[in-house]
Structure formats: C-alpha cells, structure tokens
PDB file of N, CA and C in Angstrom:
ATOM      1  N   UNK A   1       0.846  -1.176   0.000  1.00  0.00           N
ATOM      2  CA  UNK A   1       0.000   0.000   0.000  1.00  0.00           C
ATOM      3  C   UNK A   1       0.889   1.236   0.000  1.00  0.00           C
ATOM      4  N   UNK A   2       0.835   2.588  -0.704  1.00  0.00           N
ATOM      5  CA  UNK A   2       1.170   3.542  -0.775  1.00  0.00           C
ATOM      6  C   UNK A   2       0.292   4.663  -1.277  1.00  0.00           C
ATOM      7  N   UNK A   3       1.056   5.528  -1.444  1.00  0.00           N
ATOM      8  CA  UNK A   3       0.631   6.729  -1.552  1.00  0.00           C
ATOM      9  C   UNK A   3       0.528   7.550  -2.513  1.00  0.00           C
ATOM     10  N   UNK A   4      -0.786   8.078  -3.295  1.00  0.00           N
ATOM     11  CA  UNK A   4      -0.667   8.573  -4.710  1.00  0.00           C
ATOM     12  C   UNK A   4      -1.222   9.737  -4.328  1.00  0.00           C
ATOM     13  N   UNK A   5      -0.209  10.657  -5.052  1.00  0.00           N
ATOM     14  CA  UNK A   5      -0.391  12.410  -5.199  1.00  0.00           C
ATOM     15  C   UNK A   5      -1.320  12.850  -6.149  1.00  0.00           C
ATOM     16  N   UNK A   6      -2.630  13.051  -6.118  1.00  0.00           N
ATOM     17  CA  UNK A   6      -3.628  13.567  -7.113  1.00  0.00           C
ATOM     18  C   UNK A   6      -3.415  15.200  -7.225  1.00  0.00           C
ATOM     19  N   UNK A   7      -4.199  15.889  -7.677  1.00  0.00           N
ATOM     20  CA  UNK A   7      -4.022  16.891  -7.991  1.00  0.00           C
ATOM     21  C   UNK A   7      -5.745  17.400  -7.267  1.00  0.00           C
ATOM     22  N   UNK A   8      -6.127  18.523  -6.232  1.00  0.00           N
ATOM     23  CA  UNK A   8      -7.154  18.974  -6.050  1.00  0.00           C
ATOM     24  C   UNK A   8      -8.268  19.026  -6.801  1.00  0.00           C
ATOM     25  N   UNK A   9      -8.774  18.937  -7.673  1.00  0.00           N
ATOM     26  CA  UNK A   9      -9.542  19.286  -8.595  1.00  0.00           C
ATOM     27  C   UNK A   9      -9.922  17.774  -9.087  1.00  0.00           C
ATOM     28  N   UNK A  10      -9.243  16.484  -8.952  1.00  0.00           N
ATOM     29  CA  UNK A  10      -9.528  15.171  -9.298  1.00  0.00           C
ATOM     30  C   UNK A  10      -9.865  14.564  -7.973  1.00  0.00           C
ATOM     31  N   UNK A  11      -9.327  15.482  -6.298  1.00  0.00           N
ATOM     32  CA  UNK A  11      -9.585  14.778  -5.142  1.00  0.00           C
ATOM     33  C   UNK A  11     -11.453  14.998  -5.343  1.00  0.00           C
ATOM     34  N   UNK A  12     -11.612  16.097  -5.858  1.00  0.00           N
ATOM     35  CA  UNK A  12     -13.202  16.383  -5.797  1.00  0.00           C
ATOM     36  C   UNK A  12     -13.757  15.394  -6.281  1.00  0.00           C
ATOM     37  N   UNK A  13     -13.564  15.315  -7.677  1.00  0.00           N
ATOM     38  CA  UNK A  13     -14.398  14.834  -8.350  1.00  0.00           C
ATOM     39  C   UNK A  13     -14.346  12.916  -7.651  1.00  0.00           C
ATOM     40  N   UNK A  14     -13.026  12.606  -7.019  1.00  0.00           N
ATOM     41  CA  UNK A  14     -13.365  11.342  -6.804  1.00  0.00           C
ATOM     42  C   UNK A  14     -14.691  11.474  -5.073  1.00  0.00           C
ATOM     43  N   UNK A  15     -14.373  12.845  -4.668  1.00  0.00           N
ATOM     44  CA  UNK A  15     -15.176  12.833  -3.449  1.00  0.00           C
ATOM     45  C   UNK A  15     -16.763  12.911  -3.801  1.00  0.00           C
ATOM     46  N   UNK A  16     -16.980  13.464  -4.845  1.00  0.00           N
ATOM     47  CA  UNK A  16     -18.566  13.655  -5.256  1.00  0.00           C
ATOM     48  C   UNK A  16     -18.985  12.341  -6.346  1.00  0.00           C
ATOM     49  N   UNK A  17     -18.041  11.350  -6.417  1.00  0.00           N
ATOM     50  CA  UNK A  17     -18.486   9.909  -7.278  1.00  0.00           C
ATOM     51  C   UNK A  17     -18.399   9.171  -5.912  1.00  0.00           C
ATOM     52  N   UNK A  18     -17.298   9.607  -4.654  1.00  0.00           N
ATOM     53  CA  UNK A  18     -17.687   8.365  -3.939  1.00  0.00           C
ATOM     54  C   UNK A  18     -18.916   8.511  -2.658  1.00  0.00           C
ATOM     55  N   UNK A  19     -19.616   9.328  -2.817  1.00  0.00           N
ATOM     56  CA  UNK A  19     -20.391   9.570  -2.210  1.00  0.00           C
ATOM     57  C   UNK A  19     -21.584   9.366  -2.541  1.00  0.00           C
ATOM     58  N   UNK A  20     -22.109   9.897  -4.278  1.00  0.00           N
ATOM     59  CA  UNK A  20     -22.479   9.371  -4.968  1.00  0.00           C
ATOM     60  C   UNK A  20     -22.759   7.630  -5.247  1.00  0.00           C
ATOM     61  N   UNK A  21     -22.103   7.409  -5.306  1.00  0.00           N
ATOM     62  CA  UNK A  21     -21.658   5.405  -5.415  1.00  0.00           C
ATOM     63  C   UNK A  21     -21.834   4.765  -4.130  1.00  0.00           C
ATOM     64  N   UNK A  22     -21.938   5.544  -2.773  1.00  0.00           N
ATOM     65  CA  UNK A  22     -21.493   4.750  -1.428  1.00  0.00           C
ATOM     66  C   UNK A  22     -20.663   4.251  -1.481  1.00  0.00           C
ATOM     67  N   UNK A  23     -19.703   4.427  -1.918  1.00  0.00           N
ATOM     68  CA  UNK A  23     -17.874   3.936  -2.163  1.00  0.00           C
ATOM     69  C   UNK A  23     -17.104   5.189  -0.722  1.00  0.00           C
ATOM     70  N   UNK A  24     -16.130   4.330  -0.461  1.00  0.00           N
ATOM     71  CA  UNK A  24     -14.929   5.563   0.015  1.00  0.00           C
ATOM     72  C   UNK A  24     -14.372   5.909  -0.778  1.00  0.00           C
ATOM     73  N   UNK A  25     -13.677   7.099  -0.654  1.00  0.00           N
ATOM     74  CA  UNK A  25     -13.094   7.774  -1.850  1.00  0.00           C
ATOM     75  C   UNK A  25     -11.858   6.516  -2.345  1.00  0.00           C
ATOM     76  N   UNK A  26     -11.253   5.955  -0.901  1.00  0.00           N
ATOM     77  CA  UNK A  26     -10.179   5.205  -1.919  1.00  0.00           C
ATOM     78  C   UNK A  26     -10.670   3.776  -2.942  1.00  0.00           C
ATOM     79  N   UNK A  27     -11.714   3.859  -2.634  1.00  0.00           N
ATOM     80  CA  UNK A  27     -12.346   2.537  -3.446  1.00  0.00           C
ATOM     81  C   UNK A  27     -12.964   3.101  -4.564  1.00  0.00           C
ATOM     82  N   UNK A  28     -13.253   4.450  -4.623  1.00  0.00           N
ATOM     83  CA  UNK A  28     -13.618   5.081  -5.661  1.00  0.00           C
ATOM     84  C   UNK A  28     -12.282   5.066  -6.779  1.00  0.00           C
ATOM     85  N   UNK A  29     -11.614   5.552  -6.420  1.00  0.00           N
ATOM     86  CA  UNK A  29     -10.115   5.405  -6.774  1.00  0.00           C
ATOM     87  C   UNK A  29      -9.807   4.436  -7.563  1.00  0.00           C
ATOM     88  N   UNK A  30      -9.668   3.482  -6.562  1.00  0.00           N
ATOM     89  CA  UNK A  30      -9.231   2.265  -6.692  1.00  0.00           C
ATOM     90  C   UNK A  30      -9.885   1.882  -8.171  1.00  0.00           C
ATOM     91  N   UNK A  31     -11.504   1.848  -7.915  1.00  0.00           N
ATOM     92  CA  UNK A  31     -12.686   1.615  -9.156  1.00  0.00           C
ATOM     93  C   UNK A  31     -11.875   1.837 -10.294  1.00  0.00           C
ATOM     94  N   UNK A  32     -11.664   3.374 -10.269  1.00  0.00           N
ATOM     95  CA  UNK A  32     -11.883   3.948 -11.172  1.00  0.00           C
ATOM     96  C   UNK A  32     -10.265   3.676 -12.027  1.00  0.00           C
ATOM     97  N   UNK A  33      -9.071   3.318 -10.783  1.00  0.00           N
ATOM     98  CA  UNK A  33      -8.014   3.120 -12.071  1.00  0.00           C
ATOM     99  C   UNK A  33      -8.063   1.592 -12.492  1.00  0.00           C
ATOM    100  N   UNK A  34      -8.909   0.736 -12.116  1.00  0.00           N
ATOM    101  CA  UNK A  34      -8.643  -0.532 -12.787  1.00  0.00           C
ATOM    102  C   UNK A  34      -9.633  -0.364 -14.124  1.00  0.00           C
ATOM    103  N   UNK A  35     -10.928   0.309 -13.989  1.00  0.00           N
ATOM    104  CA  UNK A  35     -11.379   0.616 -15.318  1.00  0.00           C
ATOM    105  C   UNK A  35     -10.212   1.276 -15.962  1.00  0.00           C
ATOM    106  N   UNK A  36      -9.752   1.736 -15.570  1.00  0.00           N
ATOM    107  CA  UNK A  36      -8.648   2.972 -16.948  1.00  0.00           C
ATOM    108  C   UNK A  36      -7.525   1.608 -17.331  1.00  0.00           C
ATOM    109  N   UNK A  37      -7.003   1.017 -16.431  1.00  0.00           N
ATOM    110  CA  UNK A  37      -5.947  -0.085 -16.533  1.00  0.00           C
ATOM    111  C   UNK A  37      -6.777  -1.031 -17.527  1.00  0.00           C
ATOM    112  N   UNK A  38      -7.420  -1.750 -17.215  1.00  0.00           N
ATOM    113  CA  UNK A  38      -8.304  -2.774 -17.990  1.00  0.00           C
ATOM    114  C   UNK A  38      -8.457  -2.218 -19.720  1.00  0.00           C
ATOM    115  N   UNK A  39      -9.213  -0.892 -19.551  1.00  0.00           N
ATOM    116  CA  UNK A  39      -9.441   0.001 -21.338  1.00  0.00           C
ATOM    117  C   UNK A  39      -7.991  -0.241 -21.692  1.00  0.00           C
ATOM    118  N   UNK A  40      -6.632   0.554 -20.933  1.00  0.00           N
ATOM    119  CA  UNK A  40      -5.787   0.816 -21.711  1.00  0.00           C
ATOM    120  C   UNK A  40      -5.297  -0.709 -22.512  1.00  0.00           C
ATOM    121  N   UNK A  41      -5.280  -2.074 -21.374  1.00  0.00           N
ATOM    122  CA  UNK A  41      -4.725  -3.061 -21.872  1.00  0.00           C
ATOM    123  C   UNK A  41      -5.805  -3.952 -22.820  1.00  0.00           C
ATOM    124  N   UNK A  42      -7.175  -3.599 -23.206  1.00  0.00           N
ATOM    125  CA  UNK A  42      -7.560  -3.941 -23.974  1.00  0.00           C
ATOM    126  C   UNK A  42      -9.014  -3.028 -24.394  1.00  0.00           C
ATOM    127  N   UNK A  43      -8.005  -1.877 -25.576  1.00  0.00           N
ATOM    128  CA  UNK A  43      -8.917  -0.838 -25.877  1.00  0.00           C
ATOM    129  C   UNK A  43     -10.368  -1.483 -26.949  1.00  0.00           C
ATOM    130  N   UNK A  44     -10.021  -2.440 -27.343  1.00  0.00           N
ATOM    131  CA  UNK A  44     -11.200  -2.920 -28.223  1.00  0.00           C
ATOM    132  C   UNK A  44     -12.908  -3.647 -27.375  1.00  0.00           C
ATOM    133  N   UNK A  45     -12.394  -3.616 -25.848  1.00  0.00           N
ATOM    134  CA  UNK A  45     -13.708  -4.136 -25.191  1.00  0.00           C
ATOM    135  C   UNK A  45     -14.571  -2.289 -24.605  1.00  0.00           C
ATOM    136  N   UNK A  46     -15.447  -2.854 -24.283  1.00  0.00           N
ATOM    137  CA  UNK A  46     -16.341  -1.294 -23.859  1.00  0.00           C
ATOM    138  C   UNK A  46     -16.577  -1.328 -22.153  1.00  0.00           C
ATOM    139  N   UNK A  47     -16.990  -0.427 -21.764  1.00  0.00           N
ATOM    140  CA  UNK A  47     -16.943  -0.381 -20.648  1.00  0.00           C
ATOM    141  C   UNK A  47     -17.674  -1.324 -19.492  1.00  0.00           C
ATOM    142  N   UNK A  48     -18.867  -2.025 -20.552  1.00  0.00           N
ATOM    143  CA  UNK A  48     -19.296  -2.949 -20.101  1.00  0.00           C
ATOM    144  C   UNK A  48     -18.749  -4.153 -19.943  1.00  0.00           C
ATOM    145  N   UNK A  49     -18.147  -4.667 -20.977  1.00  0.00           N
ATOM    146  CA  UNK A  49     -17.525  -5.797 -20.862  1.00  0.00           C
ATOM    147  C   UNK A  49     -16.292  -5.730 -20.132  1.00  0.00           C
ATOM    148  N   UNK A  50     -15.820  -4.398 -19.746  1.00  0.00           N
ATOM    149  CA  UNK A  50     -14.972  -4.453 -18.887  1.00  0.00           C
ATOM    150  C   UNK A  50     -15.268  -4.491 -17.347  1.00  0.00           C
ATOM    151  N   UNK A  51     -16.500  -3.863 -17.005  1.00  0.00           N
ATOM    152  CA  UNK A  51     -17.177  -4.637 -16.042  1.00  0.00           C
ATOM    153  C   UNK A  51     -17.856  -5.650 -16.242  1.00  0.00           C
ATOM    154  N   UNK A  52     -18.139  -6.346 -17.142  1.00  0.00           N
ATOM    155  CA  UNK A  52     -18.487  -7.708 -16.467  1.00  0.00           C
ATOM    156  C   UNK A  52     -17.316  -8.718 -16.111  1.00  0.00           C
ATOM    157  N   UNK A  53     -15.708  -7.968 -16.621  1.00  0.00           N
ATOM    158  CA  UNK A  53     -14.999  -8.752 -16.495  1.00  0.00           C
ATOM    159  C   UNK A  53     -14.279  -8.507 -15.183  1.00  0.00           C
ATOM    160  N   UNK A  54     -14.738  -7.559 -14.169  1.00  0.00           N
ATOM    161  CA  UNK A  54     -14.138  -7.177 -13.098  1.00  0.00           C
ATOM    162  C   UNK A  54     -15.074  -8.103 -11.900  1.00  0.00           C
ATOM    163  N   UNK A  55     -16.449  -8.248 -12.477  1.00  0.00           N
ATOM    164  CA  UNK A  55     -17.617  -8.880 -12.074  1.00  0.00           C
ATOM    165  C   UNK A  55     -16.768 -10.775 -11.614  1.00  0.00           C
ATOM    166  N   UNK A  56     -16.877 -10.786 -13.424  1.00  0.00           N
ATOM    167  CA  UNK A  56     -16.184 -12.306 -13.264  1.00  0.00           C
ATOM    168  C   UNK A  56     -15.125 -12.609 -12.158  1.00  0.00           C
ATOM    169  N   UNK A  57     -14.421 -11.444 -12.219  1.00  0.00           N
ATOM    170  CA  UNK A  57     -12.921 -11.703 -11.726  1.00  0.00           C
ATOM    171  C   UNK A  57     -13.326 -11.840 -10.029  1.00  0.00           C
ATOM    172  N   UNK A  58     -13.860 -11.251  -9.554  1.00  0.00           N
ATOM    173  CA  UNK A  58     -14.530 -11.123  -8.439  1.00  0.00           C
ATOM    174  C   UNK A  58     -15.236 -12.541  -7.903  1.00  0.00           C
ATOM    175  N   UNK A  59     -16.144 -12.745  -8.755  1.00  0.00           N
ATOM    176  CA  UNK A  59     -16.733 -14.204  -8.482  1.00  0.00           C
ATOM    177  C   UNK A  59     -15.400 -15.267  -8.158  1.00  0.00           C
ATOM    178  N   UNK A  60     -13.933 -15.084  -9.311  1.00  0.00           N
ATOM    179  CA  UNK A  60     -13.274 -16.221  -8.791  1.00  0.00           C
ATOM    180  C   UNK A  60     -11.938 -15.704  -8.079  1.00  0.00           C
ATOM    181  N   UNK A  61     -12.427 -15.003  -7.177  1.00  0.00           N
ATOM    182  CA  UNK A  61     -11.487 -14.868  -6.377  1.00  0.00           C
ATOM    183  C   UNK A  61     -10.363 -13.610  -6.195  1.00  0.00           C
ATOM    184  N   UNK A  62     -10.745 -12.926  -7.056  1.00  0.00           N
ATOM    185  CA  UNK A  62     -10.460 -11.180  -7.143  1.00  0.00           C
ATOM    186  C   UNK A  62      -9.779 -11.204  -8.401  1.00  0.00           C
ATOM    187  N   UNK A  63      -8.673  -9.675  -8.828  1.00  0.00           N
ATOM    188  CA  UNK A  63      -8.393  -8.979  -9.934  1.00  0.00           C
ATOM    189  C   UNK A  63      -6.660  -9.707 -10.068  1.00  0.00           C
ATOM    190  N   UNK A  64      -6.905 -10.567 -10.866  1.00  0.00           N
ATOM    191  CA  UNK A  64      -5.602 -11.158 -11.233  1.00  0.00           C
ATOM    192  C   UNK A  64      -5.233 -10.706 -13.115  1.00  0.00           C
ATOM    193  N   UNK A  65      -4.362  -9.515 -12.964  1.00  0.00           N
ATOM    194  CA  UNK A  65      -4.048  -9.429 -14.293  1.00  0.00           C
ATOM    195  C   UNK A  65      -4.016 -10.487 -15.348  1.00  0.00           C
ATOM    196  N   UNK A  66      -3.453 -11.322 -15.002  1.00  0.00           N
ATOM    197  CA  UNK A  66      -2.839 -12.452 -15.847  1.00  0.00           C
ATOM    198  C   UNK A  66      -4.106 -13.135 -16.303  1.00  0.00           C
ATOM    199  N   UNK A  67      -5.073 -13.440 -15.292  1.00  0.00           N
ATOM    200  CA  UNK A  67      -5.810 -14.586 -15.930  1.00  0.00           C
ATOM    201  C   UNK A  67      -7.101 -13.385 -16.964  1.00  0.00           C
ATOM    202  N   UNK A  68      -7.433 -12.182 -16.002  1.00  0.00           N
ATOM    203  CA  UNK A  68      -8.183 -10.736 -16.920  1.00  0.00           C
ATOM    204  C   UNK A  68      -7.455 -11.087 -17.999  1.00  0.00           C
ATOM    205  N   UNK A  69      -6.075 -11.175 -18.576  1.00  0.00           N
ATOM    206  CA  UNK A  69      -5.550 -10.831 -19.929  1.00  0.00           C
ATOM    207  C   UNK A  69      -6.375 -12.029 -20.863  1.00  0.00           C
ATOM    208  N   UNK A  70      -6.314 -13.243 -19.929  1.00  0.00           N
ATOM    209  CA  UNK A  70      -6.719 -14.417 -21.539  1.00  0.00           C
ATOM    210  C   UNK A  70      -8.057 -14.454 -21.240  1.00  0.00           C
ATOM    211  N   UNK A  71      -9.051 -13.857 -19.791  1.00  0.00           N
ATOM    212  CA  UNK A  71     -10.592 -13.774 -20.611  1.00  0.00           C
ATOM    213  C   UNK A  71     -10.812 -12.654 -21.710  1.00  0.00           C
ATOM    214  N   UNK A  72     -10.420 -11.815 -21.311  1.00  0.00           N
ATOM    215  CA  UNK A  72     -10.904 -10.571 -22.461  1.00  0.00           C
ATOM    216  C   UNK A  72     -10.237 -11.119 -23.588  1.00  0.00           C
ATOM    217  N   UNK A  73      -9.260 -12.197 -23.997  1.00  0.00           N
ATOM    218  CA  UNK A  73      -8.914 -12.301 -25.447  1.00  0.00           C
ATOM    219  C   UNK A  73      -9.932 -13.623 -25.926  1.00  0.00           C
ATOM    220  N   UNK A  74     -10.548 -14.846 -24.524  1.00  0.00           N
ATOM    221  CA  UNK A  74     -11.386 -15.229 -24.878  1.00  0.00           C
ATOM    222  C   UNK A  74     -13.055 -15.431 -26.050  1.00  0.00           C
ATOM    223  N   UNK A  75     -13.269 -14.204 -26.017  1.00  0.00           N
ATOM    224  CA  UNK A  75     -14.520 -13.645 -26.586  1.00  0.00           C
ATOM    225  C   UNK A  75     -13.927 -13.763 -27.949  1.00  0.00           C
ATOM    226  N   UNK A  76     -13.458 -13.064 -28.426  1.00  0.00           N
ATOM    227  CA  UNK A  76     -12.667 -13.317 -29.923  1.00  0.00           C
ATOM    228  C   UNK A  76     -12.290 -14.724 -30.160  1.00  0.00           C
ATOM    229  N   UNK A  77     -11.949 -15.769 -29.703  1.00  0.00           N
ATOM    230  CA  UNK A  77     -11.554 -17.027 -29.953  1.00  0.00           C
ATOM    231  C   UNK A  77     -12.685 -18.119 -30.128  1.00  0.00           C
ATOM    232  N   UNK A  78     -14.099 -17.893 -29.502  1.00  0.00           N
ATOM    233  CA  UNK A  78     -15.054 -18.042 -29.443  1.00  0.00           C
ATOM    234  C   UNK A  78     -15.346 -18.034 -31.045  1.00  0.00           C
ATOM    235  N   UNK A  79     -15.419 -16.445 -31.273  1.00  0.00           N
ATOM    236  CA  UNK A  79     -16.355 -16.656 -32.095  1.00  0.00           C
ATOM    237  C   UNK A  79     -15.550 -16.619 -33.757  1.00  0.00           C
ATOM    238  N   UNK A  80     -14.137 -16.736 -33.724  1.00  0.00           N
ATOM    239  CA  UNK A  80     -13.034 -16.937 -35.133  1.00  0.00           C
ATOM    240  C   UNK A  80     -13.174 -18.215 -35.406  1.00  0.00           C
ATOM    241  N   UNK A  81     -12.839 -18.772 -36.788  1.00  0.00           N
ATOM    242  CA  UNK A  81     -12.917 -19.147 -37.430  1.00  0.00           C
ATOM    243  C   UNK A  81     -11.868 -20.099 -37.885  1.00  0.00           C
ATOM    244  N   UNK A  82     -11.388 -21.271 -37.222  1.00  0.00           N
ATOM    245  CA  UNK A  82     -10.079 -21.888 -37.701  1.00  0.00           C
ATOM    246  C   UNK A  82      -9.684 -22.165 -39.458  1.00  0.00           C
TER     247      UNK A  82
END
C-alpha cells in the first residue's frame, strides 16, 4: 500500500463519485483506475464488458491481471474461425 499524489480538482471529483456510489473515496479510486488499466490493456472491449470482467474476476477470487488478460482475449476465440 502507498501513496498517490492527485491533484485537487480530481480529489473532488473522486469525493462527489464516492459519495455518490457509497464507495470511500479510496475505493472510488481504486474503481476507477482498474477501469482505466483494464481500457488501456484492452482498448477494443467497452466499458461494459470491462465490467463484467471485473464482475467475473470477483466471483473467482479477485483482480488477477494475468488470468483478466486471456478472458478478455477469450470472446474473440469463441467466435473466429479456424
């Protein structure tokens, strides 16, 4: 655990989403950079499927990059064409 330097103007906005949400601000946080982490490492899913894949991840046992990387490439393998 450590310590991240935001800038005033982003402490707000996470204070009026986590209040909003019934989140604490650091879980607001938290939320909000694994959505940004998740888009950046796979910009072709939408925000939904990136929560349902935080959903999934949750059901088995929390946010493990590694195994997130081969469901989100899952969906495509599904439905290609050998």
């Amino acid at each position: 655990m450590g310590i991240v330097k935001i800038s005033d103007p982003m402490h707000e906005s996470l204070r009026v989403a986590s209040q909003a949400l019934s989140r604490s601000i650091n879980a607001q946080a938290e939320h909000w950079m694994r959505i940004g982490m998740l888009a950046e490492l796979h910009p072709q899913l939408s925000h939904s499927e990136i929560c349902q894949l935080l959903i999934r991840a949750e059901h088995e046992g929390g946010l493990d990059l590694a195994r997130l990387a081969g469901w989100a490439q899952a969906p495509k393998a599904k439905g290609a064409r050998a």
